[in-house]
Protein backbone atom coordinates (compact mmCIF):
# COMPACT_ATOMS: atom_id res chain seq x y z
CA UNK A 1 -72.71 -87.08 132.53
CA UNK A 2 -75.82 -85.81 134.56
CA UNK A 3 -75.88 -82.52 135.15
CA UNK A 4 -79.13 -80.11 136.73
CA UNK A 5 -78.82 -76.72 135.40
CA UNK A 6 -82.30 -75.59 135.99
CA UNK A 7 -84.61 -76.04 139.06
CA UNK A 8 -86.72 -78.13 136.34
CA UNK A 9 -83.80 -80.65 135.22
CA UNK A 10 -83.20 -81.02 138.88
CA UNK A 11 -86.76 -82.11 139.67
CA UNK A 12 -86.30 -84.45 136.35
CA UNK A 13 -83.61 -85.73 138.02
CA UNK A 14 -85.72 -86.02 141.45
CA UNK A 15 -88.56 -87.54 139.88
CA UNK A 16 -86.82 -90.62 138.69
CA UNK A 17 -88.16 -94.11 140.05
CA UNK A 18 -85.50 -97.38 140.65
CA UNK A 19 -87.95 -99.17 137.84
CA UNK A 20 -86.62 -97.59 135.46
CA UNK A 21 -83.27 -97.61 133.38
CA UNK A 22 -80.90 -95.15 134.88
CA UNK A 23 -83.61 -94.19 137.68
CA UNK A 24 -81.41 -95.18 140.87
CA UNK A 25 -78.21 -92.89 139.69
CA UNK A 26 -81.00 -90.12 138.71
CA UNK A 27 -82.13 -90.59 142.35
CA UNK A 28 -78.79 -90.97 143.95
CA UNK A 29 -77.82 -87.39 141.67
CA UNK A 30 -81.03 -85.81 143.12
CA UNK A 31 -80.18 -86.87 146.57
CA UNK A 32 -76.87 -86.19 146.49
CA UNK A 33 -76.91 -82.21 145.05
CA UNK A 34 -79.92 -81.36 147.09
CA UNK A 35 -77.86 -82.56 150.35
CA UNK A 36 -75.29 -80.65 148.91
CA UNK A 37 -77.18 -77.22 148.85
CA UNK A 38 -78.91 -77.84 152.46
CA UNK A 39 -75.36 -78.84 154.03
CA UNK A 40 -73.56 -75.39 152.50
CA UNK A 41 -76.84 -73.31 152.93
CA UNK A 42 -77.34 -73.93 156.76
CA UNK A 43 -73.70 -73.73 157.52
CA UNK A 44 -74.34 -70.03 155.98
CA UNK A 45 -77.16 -69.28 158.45
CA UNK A 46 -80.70 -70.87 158.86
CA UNK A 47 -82.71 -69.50 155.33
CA UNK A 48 -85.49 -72.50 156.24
CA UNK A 49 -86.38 -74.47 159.16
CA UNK A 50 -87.41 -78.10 158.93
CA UNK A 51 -89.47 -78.66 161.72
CA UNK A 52 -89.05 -81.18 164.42
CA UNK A 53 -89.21 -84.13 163.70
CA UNK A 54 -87.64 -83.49 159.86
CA UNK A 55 -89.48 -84.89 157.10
CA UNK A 56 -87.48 -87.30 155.32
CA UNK A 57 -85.17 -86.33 152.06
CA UNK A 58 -87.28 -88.45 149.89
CA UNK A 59 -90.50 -86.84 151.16
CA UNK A 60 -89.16 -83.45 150.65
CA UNK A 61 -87.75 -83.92 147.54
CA UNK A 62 -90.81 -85.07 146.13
CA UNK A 63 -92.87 -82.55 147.37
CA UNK A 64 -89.86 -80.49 145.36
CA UNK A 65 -90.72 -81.98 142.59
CA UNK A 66 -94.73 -81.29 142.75
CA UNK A 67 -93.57 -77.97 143.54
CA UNK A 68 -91.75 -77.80 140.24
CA UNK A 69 -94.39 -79.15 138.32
CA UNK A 70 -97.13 -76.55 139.60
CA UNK A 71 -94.91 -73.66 139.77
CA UNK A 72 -93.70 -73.68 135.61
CA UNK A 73 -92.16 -70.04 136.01
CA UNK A 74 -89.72 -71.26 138.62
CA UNK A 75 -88.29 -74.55 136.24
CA UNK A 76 -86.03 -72.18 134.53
CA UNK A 77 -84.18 -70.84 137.74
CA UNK A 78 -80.93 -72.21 138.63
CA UNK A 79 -80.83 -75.54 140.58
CA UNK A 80 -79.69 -74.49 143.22
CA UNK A 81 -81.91 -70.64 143.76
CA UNK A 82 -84.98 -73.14 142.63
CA UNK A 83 -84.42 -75.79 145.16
CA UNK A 84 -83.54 -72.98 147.80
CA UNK A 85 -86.66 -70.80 146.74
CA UNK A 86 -88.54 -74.18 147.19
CA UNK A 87 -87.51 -74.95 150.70
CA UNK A 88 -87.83 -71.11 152.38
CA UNK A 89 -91.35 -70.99 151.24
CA UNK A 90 -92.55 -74.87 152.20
CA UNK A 91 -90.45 -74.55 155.28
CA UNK A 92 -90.44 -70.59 156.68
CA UNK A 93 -88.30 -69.92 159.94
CA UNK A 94 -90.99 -68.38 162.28
C-alpha cells in the first residue's frame, strides 16, 4: 500500500516517472493526494493563490518536488503541512 507520511515521501511519490516500474500509480498517488489537499484547503478559505492562468498540476508538483529536495528541514513535516507550506510560499495571496 502507498502511503506519504512526510512532505519528503510525498515528493518520492511525486517524483516518480511512467518509465519506471510502479512510476504511473506513484504519479497517479501524487496527483491524486495533492488534489486532495488543494480541493479541502480552498473550500476552507484561499491560504494560496494560483495565478491566472494556473500552472498545470504536473508543473506544480514538480516544482514541489525541487522544493523538497532544496528545503531538507521541511521533508520531515507532514504531507499534507509540507505540501501546504510549499504552495503559500511559491504562490502568496497579494
Amino acid at each position: 500500500m502507498m502511503r506519504a507520511r512526510t512532505a519528503g515521501e510525498l515528493a518520492d511519490l511525486c517524483a516518480a516517472t511512467s518509465r519506471e516500474p510502479g512510476g504511473d500509480a506513484r504519479i497517479n498517488y501524487c496527483h491524486g493526494f495533492a488534489q486532495g489537499v488543494v480541493d479541502v484547503e480552498l473550500a476552507h478559505g484561499k491560504p494560496f493563490c494560483f495565478p491566472s492562468p494556473a500552472p498545470t498540476r504536473t508543473a506544480t508538483l514538480q516544482q514541489f518536488v525541487e522544493w523538497a529536495r532544496e528545503s531538507p528541514d521541511h521533508r520531515n513535516e507532514s504531507a499534507v503541512n509540507g505540501l501546504m507550506h510549499f504552495l503559500t510560499q511559491r504562490y502568496p495571496c497579494k
